[in-house]
N, C-alpha and C. Protein backbone atom coordinates (compact mmCIF):
# COMPACT_ATOMS: atom_id res chain seq x y z
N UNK A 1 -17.01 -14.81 -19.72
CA UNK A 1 -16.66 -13.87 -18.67
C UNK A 1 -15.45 -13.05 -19.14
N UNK A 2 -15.18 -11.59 -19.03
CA UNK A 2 -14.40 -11.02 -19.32
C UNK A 2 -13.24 -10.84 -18.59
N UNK A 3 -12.29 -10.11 -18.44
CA UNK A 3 -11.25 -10.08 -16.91
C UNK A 3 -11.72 -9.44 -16.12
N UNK A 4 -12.75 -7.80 -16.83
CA UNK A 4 -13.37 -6.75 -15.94
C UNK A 4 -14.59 -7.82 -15.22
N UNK A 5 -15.07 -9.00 -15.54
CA UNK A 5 -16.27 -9.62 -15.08
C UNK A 5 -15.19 -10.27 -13.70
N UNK A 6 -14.27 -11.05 -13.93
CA UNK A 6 -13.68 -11.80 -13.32
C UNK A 6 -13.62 -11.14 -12.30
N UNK A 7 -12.69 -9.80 -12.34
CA UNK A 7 -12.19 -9.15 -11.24
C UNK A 7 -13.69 -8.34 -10.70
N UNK A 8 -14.49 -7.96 -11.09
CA UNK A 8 -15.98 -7.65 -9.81
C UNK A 8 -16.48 -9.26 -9.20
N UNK A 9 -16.44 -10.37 -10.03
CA UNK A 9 -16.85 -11.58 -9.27
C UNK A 9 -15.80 -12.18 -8.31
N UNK A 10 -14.68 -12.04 -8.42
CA UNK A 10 -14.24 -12.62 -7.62
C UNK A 10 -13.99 -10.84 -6.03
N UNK A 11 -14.09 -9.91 -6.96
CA UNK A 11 -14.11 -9.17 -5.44
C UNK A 11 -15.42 -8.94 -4.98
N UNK A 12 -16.16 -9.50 -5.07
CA UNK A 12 -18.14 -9.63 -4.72
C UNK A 12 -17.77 -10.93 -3.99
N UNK A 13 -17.15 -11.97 -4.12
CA UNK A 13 -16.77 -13.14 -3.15
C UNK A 13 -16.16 -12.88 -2.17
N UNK A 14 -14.88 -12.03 -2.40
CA UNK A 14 -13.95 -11.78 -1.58
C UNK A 14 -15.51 -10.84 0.23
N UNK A 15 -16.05 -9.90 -0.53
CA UNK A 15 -16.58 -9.31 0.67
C UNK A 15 -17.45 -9.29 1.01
N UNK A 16 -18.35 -11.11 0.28
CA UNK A 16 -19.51 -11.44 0.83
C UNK A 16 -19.23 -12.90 1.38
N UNK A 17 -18.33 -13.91 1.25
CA UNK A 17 -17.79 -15.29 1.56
C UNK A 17 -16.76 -15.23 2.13
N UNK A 18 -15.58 -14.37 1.54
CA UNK A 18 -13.91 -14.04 2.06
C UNK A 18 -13.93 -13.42 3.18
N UNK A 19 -14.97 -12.40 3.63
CA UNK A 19 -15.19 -11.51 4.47
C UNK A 19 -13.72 -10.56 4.68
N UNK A 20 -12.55 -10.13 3.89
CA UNK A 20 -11.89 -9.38 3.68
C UNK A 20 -10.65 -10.21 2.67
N UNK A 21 -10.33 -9.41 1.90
CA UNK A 21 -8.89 -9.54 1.08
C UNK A 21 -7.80 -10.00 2.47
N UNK A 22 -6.91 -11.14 1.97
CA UNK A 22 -5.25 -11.03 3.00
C UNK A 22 -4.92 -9.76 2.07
N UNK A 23 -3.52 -9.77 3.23
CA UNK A 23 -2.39 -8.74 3.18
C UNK A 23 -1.98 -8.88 1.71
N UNK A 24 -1.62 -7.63 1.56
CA UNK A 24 -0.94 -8.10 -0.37
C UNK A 24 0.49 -8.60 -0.40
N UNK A 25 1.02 -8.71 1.19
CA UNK A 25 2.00 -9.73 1.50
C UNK A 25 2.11 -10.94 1.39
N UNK A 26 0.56 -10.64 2.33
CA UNK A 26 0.00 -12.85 2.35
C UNK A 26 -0.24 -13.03 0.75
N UNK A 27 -0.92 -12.54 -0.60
CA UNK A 27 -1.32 -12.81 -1.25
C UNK A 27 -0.42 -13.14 -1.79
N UNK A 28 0.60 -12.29 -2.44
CA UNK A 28 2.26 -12.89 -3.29
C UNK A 28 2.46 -13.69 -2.73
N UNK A 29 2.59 -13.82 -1.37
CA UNK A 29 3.09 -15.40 -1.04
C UNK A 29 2.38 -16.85 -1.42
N UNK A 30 0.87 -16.02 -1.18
CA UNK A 30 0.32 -17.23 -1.66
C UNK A 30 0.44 -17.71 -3.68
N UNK A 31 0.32 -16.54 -3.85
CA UNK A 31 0.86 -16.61 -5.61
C UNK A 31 1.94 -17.57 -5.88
N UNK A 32 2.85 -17.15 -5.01
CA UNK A 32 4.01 -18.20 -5.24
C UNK A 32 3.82 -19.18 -5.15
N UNK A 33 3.06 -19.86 -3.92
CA UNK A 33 2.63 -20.94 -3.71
C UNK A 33 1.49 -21.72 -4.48
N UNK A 34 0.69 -21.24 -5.67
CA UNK A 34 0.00 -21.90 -6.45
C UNK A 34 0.72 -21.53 -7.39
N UNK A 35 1.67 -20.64 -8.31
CA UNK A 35 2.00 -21.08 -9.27
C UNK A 35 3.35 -22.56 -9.08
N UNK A 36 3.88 -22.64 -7.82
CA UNK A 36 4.84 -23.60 -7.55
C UNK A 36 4.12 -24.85 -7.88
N UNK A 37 2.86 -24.99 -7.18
CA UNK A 37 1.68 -26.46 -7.69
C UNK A 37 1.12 -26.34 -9.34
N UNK A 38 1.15 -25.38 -9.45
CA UNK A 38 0.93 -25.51 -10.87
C UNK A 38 2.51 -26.17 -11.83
N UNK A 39 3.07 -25.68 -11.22
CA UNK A 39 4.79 -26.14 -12.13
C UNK A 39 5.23 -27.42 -11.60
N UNK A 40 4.80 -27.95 -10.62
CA UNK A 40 4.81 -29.18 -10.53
C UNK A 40 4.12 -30.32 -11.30
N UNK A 41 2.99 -29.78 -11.43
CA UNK A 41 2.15 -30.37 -12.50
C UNK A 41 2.46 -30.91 -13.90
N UNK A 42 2.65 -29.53 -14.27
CA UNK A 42 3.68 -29.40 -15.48
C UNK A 42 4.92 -30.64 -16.07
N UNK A 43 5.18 -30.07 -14.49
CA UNK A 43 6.87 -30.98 -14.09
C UNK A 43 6.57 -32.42 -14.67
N UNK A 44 5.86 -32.79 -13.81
CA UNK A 44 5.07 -34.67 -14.26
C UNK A 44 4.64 -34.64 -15.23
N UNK A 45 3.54 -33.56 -15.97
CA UNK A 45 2.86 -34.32 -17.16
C UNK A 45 3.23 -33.92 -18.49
N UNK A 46 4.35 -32.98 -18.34
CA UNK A 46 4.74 -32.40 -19.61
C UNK A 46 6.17 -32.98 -19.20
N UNK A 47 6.90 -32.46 -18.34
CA UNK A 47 8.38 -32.88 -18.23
C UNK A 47 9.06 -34.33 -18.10
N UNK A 48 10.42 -34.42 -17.19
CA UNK A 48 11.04 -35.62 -16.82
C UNK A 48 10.28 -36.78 -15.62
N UNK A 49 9.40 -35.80 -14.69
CA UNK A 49 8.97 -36.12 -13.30
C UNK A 49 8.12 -37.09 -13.75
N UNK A 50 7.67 -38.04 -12.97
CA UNK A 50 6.33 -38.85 -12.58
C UNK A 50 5.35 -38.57 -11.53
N UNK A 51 4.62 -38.88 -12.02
CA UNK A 51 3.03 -38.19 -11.05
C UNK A 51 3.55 -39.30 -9.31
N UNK A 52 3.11 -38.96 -8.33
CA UNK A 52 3.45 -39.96 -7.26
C UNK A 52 1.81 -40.32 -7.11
N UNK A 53 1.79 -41.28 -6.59
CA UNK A 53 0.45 -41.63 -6.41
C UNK A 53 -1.10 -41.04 -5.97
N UNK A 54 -0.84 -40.09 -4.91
CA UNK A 54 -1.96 -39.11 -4.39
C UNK A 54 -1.76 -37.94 -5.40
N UNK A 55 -0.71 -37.38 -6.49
CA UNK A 55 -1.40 -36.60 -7.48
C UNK A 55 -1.89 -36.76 -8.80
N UNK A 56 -2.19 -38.09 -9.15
CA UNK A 56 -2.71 -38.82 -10.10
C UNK A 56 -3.90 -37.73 -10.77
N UNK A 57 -5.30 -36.93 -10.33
CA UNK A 57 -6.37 -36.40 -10.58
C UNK A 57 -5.58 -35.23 -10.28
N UNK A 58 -4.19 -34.75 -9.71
CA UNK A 58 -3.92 -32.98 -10.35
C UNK A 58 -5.02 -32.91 -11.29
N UNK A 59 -5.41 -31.26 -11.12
CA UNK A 59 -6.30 -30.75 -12.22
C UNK A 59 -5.56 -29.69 -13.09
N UNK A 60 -4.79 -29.53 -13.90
CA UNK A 60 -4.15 -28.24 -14.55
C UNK A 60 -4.95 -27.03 -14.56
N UNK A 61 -6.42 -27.73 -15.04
CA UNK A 61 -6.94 -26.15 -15.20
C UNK A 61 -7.49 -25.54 -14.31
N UNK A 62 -7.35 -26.48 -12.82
CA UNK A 62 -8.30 -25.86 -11.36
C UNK A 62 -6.63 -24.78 -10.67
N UNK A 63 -5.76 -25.63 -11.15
CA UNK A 63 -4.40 -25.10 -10.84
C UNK A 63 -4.19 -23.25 -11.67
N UNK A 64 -4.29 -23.85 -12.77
CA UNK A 64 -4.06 -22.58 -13.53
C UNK A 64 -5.08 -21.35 -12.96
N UNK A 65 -6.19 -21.86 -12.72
CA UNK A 65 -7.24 -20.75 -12.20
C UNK A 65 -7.16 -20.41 -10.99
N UNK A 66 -6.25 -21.11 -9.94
CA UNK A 66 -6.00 -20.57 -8.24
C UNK A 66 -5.05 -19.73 -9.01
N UNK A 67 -3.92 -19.38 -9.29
CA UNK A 67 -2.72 -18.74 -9.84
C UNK A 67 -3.70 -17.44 -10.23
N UNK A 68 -5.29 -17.35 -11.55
CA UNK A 68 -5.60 -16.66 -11.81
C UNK A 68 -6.31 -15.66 -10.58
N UNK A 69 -7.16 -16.49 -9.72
CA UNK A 69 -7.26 -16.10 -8.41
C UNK A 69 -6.56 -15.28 -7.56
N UNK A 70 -5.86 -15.59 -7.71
CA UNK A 70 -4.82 -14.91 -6.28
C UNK A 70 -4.28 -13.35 -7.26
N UNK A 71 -3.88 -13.39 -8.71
CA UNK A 71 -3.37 -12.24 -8.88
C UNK A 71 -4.63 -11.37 -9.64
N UNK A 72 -6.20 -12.03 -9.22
CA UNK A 72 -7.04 -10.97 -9.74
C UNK A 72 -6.97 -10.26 -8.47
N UNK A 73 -7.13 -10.97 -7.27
CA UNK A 73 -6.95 -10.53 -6.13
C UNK A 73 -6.08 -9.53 -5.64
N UNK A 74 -5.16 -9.13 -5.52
CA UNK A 74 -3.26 -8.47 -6.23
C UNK A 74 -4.14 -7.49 -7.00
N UNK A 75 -4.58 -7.35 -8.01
CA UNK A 75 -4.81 -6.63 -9.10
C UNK A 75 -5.95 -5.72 -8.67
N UNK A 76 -7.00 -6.77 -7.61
CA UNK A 76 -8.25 -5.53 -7.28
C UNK A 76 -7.14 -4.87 -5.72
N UNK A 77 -6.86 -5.35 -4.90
CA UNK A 77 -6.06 -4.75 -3.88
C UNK A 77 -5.16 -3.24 -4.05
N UNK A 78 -4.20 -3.33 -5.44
CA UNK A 78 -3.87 -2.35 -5.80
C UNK A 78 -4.27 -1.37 -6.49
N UNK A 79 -5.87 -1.66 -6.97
CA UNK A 79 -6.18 -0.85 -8.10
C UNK A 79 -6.06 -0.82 -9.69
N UNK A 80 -5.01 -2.44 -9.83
CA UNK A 80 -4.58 -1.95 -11.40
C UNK A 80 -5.86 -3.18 -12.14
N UNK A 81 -6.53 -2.59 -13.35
CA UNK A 81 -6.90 -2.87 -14.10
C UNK A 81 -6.20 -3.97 -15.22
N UNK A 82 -7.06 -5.10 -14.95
CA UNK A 82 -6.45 -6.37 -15.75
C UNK A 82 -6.62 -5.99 -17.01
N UNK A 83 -7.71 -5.26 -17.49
CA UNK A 83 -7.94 -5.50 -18.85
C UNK A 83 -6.93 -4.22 -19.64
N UNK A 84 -7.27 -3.37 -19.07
CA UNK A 84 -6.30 -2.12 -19.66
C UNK A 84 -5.02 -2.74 -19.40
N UNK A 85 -4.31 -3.27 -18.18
CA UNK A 85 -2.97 -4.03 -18.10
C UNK A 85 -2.25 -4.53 -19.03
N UNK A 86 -3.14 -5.98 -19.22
CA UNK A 86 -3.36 -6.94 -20.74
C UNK A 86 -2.80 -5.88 -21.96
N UNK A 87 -3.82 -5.12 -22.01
CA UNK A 87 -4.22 -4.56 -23.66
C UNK A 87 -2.83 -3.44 -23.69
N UNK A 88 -2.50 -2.90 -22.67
CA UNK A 88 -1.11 -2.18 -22.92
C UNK A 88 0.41 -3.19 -23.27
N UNK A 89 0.27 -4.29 -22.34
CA UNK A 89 1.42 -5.28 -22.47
C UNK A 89 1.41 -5.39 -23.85
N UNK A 90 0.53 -6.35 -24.22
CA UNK A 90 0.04 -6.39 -25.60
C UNK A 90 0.69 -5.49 -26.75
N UNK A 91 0.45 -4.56 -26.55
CA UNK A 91 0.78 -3.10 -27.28
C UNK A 91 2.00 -2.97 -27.16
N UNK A 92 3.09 -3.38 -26.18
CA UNK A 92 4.32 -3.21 -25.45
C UNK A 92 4.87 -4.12 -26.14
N UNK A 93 4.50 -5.64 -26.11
CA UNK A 93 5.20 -6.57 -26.90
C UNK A 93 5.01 -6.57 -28.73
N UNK A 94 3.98 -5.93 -29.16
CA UNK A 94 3.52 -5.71 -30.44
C UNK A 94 4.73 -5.14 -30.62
N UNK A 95 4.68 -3.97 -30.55
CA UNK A 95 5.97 -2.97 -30.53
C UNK A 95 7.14 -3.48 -30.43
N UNK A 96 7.93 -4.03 -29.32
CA UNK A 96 9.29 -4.10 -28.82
C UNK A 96 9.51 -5.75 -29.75
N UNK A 97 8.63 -6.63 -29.86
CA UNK A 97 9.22 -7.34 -30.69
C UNK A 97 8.33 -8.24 -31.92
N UNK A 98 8.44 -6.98 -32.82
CA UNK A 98 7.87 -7.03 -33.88
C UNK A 98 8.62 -8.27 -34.78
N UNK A 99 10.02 -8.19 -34.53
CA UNK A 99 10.48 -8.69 -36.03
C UNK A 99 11.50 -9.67 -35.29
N UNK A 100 11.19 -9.68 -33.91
CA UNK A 100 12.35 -9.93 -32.97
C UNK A 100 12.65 -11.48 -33.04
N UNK A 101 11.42 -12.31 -32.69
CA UNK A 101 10.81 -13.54 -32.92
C UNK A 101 11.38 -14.35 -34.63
N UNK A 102 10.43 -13.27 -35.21
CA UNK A 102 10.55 -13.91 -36.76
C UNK A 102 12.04 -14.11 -37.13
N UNK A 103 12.73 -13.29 -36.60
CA UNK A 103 14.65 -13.19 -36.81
C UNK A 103 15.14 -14.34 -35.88
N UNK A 104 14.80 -15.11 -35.07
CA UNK A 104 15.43 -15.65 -34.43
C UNK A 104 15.57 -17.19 -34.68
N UNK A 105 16.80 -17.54 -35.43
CA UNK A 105 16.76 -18.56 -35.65
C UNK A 105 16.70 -19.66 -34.87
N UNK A 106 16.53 -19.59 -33.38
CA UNK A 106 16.31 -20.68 -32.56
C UNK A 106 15.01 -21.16 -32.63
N UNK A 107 14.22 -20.53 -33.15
CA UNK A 107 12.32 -20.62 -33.37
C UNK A 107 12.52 -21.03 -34.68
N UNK A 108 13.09 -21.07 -35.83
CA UNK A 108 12.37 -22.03 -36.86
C UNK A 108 12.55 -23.19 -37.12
N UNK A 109 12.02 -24.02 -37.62
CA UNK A 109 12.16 -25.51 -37.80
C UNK A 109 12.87 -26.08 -38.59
C-alpha cells in the first residue's frame, strides 16, 4: 500500500463506516493521545518502566498505526498530500544536513 493508497482507504472508511471526519481540533487531540500510548509503550519495552499487568499484549505496531491513522486523517482534512509532503521533507533534510550528521561526533562509535 502506498501513502496515496492509505490516505483514499482510510478516507473511503472515514465516509462509508466513520460517517464524517472529527473536528481537526478533535483530531490533534486525539493525535496526542495515541502518540502518548505509543510512548508509553516504548517507555516499558525499550526504556526504565515496567509493563503493569493489563499492558502485557501492548501491540507497538497496532499503536504505531492509530498515530498513522489519525494524521492521515489531519492530512486528508487539510488537503496536504502525504506523499509529495514525505518526498519534499526528504529533499529538505537531504539538503540542510548533508554533512551535518557525518560531522558530529556524538554519532560515532
Amino acid at each position: 500500500m502506498t501513502i496515496n493508497d492509505a490516505q483514499q482507504e482510510v478516507d473511503n472508511w472515514i465516509k462509508t463506516i466513520g460517517v464524517r471526519y472529527f473536528s481537526e481540533l478533535t483530531n490533534m487531540a486525539i493525535l496526542t493521545e495515541e502518540v502518548g500510548e505509543l510512548a508509553r509503550i516504548i517507555a516499558r519495552k525499550y526504556g526504565d518502566q515496567s509493563f503493569k499487568n493489563n499492558e502485557a499484549a501492548a501491540d507497538l505496531g497496532d499503536e504505531m498505526a492509530d498515530v498513522l491513522w489519525v494524521l492521515i486523517c489531519l492530512a486528508n482534512q487539510t488537503g496536504v498530500n502525504l506523499t509529495e509532503a514525505l518526498q519534499k521533507n526528504i529533499e529538505k533534510k537531504s539538503n540542510r544536513d548533508a554533512d551535518r550528521h557525518k560531522n558530529n561526533d556524538k554519532l560515532k562509535d
